[in-house]
N, C-alpha and C. Protein backbone atom coordinates (compact mmCIF):
# COMPACT_ATOMS: atom_id res chain seq x y z
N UNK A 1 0.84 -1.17 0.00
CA UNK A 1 0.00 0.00 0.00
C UNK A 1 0.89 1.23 0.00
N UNK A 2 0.27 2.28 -0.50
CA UNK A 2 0.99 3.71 -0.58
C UNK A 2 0.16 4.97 -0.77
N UNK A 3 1.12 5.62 -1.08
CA UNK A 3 0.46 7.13 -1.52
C UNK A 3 -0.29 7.01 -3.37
N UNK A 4 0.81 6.00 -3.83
CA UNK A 4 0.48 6.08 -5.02
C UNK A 4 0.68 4.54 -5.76
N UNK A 5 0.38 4.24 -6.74
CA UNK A 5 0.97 2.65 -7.15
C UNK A 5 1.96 2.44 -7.46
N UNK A 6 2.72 1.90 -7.38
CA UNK A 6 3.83 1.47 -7.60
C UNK A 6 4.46 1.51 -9.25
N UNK A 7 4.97 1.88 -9.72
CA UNK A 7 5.25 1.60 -11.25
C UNK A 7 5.63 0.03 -12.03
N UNK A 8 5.59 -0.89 -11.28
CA UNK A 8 5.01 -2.19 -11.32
C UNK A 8 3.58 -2.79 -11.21
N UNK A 9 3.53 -3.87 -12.29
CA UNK A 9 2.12 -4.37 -11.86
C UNK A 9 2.80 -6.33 -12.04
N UNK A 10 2.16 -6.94 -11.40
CA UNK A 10 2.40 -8.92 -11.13
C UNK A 10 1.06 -8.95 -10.05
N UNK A 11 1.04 -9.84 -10.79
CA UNK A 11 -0.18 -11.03 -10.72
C UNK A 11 -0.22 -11.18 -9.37
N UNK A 12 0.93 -11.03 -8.47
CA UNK A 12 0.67 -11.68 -6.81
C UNK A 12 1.09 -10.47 -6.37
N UNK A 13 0.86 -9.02 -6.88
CA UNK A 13 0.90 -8.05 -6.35
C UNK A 13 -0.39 -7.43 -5.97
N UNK A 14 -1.01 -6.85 -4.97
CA UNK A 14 -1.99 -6.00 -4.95
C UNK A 14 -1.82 -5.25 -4.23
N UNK A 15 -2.12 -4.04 -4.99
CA UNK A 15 -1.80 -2.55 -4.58
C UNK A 15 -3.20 -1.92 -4.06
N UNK A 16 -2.76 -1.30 -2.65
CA UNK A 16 -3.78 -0.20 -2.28
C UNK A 16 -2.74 1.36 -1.98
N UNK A 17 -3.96 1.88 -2.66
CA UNK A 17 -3.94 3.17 -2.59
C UNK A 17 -4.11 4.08 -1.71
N UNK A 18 -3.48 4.77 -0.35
CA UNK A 18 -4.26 5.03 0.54
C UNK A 18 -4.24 6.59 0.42
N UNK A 19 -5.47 7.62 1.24
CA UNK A 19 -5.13 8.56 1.43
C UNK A 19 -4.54 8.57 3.06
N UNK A 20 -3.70 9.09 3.00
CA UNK A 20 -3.23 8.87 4.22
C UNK A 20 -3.60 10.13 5.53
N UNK A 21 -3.89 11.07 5.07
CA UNK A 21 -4.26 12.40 5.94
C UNK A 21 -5.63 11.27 6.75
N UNK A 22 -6.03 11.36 7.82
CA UNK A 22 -7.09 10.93 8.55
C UNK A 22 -7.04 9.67 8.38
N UNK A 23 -6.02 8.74 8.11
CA UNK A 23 -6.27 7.40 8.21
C UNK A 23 -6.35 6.52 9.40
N UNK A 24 -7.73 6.04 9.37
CA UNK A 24 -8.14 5.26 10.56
C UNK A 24 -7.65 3.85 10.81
N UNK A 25 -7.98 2.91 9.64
CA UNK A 25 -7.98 1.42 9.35
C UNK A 25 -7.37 1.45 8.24
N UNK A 26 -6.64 0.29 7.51
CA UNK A 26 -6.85 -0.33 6.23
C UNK A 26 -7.88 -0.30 5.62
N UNK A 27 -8.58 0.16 4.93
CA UNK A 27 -9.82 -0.37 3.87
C UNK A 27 -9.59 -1.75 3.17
N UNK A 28 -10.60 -2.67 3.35
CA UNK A 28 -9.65 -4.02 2.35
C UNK A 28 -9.10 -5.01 2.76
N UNK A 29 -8.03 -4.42 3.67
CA UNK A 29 -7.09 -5.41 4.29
C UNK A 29 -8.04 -5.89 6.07
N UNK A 30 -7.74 -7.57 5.66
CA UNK A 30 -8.73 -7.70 7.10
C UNK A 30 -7.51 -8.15 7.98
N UNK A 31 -6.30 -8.69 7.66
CA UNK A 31 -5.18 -8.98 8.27
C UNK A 31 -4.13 -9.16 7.82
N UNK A 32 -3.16 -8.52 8.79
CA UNK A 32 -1.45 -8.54 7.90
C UNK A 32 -0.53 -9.47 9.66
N UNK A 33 0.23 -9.70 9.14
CA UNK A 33 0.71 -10.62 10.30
C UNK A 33 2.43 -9.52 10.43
N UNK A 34 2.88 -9.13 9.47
CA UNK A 34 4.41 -8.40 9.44
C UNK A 34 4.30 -6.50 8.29
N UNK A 35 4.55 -5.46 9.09
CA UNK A 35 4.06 -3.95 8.26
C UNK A 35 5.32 -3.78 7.87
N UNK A 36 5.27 -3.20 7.22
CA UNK A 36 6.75 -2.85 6.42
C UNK A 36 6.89 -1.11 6.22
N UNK A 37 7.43 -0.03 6.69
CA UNK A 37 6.70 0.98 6.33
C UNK A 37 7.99 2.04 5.99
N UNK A 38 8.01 2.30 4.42
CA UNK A 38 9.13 3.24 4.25
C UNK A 38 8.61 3.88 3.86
N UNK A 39 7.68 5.36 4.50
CA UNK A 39 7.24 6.20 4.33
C UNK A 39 7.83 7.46 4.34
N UNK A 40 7.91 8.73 3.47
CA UNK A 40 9.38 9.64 3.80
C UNK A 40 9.03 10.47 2.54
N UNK A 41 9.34 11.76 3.03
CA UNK A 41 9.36 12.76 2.07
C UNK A 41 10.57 14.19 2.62
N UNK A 42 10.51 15.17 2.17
CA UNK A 42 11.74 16.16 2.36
C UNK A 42 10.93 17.46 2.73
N UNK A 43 11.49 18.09 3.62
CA UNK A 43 10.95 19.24 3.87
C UNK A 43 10.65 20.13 2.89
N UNK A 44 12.07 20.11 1.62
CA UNK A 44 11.71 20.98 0.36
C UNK A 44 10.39 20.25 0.00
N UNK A 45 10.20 18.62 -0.50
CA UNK A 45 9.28 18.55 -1.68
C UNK A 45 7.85 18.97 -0.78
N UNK A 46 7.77 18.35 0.99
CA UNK A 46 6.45 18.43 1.47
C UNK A 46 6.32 19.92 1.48
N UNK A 47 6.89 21.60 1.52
CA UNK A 47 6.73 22.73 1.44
C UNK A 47 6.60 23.03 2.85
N UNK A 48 6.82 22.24 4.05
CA UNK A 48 7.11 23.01 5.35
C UNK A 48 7.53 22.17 6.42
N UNK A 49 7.86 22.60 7.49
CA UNK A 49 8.03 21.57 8.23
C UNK A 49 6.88 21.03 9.20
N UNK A 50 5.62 21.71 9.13
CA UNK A 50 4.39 20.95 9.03
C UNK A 50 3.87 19.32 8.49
N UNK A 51 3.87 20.30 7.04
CA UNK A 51 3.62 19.10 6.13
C UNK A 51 4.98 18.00 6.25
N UNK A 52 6.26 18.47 6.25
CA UNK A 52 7.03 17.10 6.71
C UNK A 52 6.95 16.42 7.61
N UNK A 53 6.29 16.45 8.62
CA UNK A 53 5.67 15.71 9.99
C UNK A 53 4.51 15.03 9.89
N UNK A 54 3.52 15.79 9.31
CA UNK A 54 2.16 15.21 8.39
C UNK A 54 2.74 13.77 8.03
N UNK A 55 3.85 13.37 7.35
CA UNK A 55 3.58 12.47 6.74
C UNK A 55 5.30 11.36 6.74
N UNK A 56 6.31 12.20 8.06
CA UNK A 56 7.36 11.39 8.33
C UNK A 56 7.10 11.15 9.69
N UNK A 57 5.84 11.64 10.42
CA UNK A 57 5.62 10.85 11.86
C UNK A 57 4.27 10.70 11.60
N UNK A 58 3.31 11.83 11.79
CA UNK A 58 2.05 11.56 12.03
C UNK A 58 1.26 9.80 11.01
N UNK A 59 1.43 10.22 9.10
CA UNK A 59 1.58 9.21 8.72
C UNK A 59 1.96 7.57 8.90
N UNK A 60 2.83 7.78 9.72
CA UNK A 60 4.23 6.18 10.28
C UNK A 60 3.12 5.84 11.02
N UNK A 61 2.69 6.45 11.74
CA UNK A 61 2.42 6.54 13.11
C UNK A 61 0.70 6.01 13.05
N UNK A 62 0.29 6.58 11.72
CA UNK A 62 -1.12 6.27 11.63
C UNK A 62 -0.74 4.49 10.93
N UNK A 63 -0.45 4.53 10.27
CA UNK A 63 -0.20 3.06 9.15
C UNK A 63 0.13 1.80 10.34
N UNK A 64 1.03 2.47 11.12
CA UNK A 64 1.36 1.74 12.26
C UNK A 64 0.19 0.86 13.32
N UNK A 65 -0.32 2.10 13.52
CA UNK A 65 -1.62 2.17 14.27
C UNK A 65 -2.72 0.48 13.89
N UNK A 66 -2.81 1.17 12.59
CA UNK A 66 -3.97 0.59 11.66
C UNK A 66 -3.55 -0.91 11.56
N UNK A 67 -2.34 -1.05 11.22
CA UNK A 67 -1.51 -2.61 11.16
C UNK A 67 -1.73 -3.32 12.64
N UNK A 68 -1.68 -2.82 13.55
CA UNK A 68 -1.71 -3.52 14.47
C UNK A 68 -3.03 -4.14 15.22
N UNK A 69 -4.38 -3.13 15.05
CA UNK A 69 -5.31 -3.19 15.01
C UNK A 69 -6.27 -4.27 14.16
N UNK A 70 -5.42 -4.73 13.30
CA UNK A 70 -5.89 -5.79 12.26
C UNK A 70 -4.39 -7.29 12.28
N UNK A 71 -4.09 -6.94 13.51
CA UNK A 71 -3.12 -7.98 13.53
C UNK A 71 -1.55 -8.41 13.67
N UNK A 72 -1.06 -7.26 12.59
CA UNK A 72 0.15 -7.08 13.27
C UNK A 72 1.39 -7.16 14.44
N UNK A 73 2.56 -8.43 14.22
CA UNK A 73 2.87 -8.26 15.34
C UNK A 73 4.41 -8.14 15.11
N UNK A 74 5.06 -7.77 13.86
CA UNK A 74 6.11 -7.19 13.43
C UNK A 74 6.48 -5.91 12.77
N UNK A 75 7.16 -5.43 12.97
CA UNK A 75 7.23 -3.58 12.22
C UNK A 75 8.82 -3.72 11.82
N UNK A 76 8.42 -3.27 10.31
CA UNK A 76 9.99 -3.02 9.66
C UNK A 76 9.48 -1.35 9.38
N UNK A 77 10.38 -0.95 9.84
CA UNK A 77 9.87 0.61 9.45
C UNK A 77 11.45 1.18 8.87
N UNK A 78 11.94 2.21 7.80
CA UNK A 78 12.86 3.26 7.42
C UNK A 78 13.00 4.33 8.49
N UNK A 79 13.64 4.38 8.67
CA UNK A 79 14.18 5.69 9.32
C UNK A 79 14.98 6.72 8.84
N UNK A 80 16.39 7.24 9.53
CA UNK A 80 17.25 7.66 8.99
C UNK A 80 18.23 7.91 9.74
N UNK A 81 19.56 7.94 9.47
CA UNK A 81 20.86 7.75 10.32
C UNK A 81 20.84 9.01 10.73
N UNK A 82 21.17 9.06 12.18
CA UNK A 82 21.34 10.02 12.88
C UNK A 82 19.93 10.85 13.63
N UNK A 83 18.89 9.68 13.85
CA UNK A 83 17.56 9.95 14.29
C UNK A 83 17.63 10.27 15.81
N UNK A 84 16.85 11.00 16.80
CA UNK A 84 17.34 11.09 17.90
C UNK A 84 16.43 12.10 18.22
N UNK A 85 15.13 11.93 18.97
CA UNK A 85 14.26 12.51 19.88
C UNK A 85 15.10 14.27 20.21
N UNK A 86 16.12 13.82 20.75
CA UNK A 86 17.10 15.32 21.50
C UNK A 86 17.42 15.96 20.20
N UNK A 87 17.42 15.38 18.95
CA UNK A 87 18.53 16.58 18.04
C UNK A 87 17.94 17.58 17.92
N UNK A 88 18.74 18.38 17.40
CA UNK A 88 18.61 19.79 17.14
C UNK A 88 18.46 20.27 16.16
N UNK A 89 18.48 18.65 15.03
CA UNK A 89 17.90 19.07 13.89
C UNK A 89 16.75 18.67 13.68
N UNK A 90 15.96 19.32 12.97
CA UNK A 90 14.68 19.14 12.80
C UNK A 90 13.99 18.00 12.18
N UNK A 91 15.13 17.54 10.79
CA UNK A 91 14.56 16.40 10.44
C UNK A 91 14.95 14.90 10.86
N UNK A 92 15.95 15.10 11.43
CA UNK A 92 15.87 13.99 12.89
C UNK A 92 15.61 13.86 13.81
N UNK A 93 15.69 15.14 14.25
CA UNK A 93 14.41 14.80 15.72
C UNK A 93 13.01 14.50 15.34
N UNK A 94 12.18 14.78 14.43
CA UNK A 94 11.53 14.08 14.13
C UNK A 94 11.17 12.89 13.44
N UNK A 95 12.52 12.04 12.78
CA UNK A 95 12.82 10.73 12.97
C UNK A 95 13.08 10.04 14.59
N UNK A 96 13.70 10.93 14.99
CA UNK A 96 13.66 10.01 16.07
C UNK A 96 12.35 9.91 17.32
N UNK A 97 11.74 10.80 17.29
CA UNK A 97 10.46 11.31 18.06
C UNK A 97 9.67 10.23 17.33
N UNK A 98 9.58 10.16 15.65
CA UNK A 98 8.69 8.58 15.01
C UNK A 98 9.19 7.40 15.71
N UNK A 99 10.60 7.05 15.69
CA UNK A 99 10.82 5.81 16.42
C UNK A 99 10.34 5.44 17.87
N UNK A 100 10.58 6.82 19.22
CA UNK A 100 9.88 6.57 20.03
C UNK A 100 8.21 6.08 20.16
N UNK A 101 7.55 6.66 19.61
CA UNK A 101 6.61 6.36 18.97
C UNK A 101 5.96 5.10 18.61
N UNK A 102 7.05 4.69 18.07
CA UNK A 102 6.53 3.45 17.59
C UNK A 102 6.48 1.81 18.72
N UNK A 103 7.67 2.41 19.06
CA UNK A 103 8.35 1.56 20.25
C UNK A 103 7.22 1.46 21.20
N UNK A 104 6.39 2.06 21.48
CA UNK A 104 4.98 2.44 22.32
C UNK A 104 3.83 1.88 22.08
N UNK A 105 3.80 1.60 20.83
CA UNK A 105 2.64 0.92 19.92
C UNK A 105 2.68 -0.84 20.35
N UNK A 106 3.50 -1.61 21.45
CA UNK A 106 3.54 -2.64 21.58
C UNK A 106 3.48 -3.83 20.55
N UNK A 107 4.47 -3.58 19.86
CA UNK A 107 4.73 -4.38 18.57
C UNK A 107 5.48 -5.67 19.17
N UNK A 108 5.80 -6.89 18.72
CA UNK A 108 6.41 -7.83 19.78
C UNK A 108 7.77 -7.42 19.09
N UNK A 109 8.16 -6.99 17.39
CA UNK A 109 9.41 -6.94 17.23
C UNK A 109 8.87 -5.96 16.47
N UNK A 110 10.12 -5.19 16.74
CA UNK A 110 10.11 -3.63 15.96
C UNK A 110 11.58 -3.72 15.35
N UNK A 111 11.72 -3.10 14.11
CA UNK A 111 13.14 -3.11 13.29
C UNK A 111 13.57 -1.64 12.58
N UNK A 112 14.04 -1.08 13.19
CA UNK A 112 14.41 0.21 12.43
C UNK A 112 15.28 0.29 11.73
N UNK A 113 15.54 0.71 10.22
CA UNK A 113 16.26 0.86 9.94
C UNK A 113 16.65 2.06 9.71
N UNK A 114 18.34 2.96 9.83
CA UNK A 114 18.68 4.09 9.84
C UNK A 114 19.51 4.04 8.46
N UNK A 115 18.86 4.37 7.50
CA UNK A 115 20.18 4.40 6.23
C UNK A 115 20.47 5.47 6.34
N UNK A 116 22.02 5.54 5.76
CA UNK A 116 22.84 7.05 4.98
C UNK A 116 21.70 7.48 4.26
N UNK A 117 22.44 8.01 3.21
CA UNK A 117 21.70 8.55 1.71
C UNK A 117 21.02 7.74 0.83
N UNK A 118 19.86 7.67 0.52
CA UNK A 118 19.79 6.77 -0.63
C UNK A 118 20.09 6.67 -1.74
N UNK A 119 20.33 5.34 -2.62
CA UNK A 119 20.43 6.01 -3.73
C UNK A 119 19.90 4.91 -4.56
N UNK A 120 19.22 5.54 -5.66
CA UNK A 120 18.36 5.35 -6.84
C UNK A 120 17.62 5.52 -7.70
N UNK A 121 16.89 5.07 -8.25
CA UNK A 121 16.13 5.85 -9.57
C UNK A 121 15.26 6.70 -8.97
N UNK A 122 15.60 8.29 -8.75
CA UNK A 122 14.60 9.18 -8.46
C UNK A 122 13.60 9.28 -9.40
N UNK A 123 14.38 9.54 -10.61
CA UNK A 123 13.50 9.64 -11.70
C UNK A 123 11.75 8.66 -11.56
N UNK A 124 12.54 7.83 -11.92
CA UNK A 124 11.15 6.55 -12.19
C UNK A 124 10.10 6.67 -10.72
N UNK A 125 10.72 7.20 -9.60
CA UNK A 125 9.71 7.83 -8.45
C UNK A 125 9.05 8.82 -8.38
N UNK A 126 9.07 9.46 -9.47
CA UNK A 126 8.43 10.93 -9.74
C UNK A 126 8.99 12.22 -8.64
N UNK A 127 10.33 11.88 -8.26
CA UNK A 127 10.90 12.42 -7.32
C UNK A 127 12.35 13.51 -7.65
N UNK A 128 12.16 14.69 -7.14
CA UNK A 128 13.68 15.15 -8.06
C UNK A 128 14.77 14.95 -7.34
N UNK A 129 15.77 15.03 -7.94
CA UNK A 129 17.05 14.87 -7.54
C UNK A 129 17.66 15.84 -6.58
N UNK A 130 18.24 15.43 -5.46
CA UNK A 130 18.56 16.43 -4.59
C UNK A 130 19.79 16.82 -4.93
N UNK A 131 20.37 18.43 -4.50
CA UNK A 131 21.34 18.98 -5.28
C UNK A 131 22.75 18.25 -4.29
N UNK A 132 23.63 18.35 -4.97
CA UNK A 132 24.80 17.40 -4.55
C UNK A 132 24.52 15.81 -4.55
N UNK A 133 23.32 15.71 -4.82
CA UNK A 133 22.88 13.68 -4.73
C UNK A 133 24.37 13.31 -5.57
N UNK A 134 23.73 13.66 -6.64
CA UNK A 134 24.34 13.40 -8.42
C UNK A 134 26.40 13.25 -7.73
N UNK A 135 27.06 14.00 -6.87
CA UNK A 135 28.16 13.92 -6.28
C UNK A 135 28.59 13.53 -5.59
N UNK A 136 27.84 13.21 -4.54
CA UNK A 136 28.06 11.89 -3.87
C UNK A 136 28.21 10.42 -4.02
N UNK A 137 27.29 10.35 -4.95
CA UNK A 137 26.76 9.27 -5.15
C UNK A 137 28.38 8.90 -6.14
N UNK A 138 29.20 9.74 -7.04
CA UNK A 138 29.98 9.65 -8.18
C UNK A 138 30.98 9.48 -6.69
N UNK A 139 31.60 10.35 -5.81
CA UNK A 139 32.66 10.56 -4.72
C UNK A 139 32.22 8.82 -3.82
N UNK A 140 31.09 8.21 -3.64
CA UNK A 140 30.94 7.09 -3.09
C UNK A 140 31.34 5.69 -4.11
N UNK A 141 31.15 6.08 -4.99
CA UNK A 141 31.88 5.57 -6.00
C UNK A 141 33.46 5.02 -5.95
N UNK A 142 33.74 6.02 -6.10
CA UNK A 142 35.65 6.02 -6.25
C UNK A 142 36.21 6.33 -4.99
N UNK A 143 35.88 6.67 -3.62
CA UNK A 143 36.43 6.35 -2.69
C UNK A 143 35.76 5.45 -1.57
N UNK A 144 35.01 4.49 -1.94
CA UNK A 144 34.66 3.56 -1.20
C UNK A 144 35.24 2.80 0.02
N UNK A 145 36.67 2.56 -0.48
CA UNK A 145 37.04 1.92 0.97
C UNK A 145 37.67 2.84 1.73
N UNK A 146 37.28 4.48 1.42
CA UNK A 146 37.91 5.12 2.47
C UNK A 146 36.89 5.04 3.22
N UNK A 147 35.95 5.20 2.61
CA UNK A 147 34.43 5.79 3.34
C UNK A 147 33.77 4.71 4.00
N UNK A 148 33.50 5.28 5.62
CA UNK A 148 33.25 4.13 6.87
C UNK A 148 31.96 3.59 5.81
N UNK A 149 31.46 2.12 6.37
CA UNK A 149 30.02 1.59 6.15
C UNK A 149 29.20 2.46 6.45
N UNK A 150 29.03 2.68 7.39
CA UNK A 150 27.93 3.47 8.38
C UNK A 150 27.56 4.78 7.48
N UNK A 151 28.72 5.75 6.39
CA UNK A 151 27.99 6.87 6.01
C UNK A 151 28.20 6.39 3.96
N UNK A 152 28.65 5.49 3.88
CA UNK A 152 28.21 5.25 2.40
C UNK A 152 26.63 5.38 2.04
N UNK A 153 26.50 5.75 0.50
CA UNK A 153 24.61 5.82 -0.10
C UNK A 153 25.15 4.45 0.09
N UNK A 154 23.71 4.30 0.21
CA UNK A 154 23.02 2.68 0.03
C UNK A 154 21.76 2.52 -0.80
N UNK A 155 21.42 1.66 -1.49
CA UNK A 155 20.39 1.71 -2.24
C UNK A 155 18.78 1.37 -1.97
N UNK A 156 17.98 1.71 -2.55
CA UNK A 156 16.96 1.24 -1.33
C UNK A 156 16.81 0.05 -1.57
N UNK A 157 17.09 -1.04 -2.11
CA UNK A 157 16.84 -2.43 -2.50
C UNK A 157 17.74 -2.79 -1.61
N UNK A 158 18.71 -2.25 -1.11
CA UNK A 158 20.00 -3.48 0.20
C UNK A 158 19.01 -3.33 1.00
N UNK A 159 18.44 -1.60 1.74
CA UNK A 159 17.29 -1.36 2.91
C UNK A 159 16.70 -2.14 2.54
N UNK A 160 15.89 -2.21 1.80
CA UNK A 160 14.11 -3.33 1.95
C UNK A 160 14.71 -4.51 2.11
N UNK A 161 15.71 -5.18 1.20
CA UNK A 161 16.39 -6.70 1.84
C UNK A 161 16.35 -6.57 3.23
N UNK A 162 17.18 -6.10 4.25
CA UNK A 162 17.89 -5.93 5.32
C UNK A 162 16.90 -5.96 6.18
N UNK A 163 15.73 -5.51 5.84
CA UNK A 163 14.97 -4.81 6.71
C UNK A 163 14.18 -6.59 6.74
N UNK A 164 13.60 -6.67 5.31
CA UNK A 164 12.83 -7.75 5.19
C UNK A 164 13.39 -9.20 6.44
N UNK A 165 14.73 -9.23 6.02
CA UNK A 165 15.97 -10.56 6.80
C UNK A 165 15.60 -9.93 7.98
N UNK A 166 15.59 -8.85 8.63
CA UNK A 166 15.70 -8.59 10.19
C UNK A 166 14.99 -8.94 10.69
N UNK A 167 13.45 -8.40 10.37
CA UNK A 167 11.84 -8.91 11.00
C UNK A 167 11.88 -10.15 10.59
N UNK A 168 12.10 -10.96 9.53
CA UNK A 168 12.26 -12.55 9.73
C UNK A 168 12.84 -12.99 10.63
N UNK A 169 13.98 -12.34 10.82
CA UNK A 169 14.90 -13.42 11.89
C UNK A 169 14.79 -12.83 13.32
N UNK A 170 14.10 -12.06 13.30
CA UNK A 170 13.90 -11.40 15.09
C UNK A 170 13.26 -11.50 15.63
N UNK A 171 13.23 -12.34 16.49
CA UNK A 171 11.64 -13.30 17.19
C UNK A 171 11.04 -11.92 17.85
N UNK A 172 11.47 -11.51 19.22
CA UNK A 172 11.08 -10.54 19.64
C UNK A 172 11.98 -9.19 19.94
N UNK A 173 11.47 -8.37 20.35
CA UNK A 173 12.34 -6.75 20.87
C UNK A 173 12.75 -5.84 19.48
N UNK A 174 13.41 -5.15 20.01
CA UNK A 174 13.47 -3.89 19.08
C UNK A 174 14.81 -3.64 18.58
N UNK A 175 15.41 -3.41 16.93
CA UNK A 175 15.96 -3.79 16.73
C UNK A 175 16.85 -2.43 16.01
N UNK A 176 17.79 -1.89 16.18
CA UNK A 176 18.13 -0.84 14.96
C UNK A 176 18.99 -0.67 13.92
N UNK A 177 18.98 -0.81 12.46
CA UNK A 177 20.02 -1.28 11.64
C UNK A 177 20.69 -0.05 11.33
N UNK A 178 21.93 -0.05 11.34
CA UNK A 178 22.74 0.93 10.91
C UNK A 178 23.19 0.73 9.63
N UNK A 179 22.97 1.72 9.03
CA UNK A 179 23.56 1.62 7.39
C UNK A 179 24.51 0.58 7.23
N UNK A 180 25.56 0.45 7.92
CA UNK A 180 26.55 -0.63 7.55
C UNK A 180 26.53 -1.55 7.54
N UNK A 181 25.68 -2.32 8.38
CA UNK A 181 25.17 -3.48 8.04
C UNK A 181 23.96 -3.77 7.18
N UNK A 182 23.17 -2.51 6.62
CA UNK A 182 22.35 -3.22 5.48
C UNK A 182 23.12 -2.97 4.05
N UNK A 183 24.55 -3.08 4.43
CA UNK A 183 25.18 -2.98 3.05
C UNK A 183 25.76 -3.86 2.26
N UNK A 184 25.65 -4.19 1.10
CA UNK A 184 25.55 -5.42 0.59
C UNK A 184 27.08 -5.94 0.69
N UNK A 185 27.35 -7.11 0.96
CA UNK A 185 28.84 -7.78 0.72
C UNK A 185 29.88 -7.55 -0.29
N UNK A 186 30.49 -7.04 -0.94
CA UNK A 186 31.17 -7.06 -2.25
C UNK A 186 32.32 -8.64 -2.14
C-alpha cells in the first residue's frame, strides 16, 4: 500500500492506494501478520516543516496504528541515520520522536532501519534529484574503501532486503540497523 501505485504491476501483487491524511484502518485489508513501512518525504518537496511531519511521523504513526489493530505483530519501518528525539535538527528529531513512537505501539518486534543517503532511480519515483545527490553518489563511487560503512549511499533495495531478513529473523524486541550493516557484501 501507498500514496500512489507502484510503477510495477504482477499477478501476486496487490496494490492499495491510501489517502493517508485521517487514516483510521486499512480499507480491504482484514489482516497482515508483518508492516513494512518506508514512508518519507523532504521538507523541500512536502513545502514546510508541518507538512514534513504530516507524513514522516504523524503518517508512520497512523499506518502503524492501523496494522496492528488488524493484527500485526512485526514492524519493519525506514528511518534515517542520525535519528534522535534530543537533536537539534529538525529532520531527525523528528525521525527520532517517530521511532519513540513506535516503540509504544507494543509491537512484539520492531526493526528500524537508519540508512545514509539513498540512492536510486529518483526519476522513475516521480521524485527530483537532490542537489549534490548526483556527487556523492559519483565521490561514493571512487572512494569507497575510504568511506566508513555506516555513512556510504546505500540503495533502497540493500534497505528493503535488510529490513525484510531482520523482521524474519527477530523473534522478539526492538531492533536498529545501521547503514553498515544493510550494506551489501562485495
Amino acid at each position: 500500500m501507498g500514496r500512489r501505485a507502484p510503477p510495477i504491476q504482477h499477478p501476486k501483487l496487490i496494490q492499495h492506494v491510501l489517502d493517508l491524511a485521517g487514516l483510521k484502518k486499512l480499507l480491504g485489508i482484514a489482516h497482515v501478520d508483518d508492516v513494512f513501512i518506508a514512508l518519507g518525504t523532504t521538507i523541500k518537496t512536502a513545502g514546510s516543516q508541518a507538512a514534513f511531519r504530516a507524513v514522516d511521523f504523524d503518517a508512520v504513526i497512523a499506518v502503524a496504528r492501523a496494522a496492528k489493530a488488524i493484527g500485526a505483530s512485526r514492524l519493519g519501518v525506514v528511518s534515517a541515520m542520525g535519528a534522535s528525539p534530543r537533536s537539534n535538527v529538525f529532520y531527525s528529531r523528528v525521525k527520532g520522536e517517530m521511532e519513540e513512537a513506535l516503540a509504544q505501539l507494543g509491537y512484539q518486534t520492531l526493526i528500524i532501519a537508519r540508512p545514509s543517503m539513498l540512492a536510486g532511480d529518483r526519476a522513475a519515483l516521480a521524485q527530483p534529484e537532490r542537489p549534490g545527490e548526483h556527487l556523492a553518489l559519483i565521490a561514493t563511487r571512487w572512494l569507497k574503501p575510504l568511506i566508513p560503512a555506516n555513512y556510504r549511499a546505500i540503495a533502497g533495495e540493500a534497505v528493503a532486503r535488510a529490513l525484510i531478513n531482520a523482521v524474519q529473523q527477530t523473534r522478539q524486541g526492538r531492533r536498529v540497523l545501521l547503514s553498515g550493516e544493510m550494506q551489501p557484501r562485495d
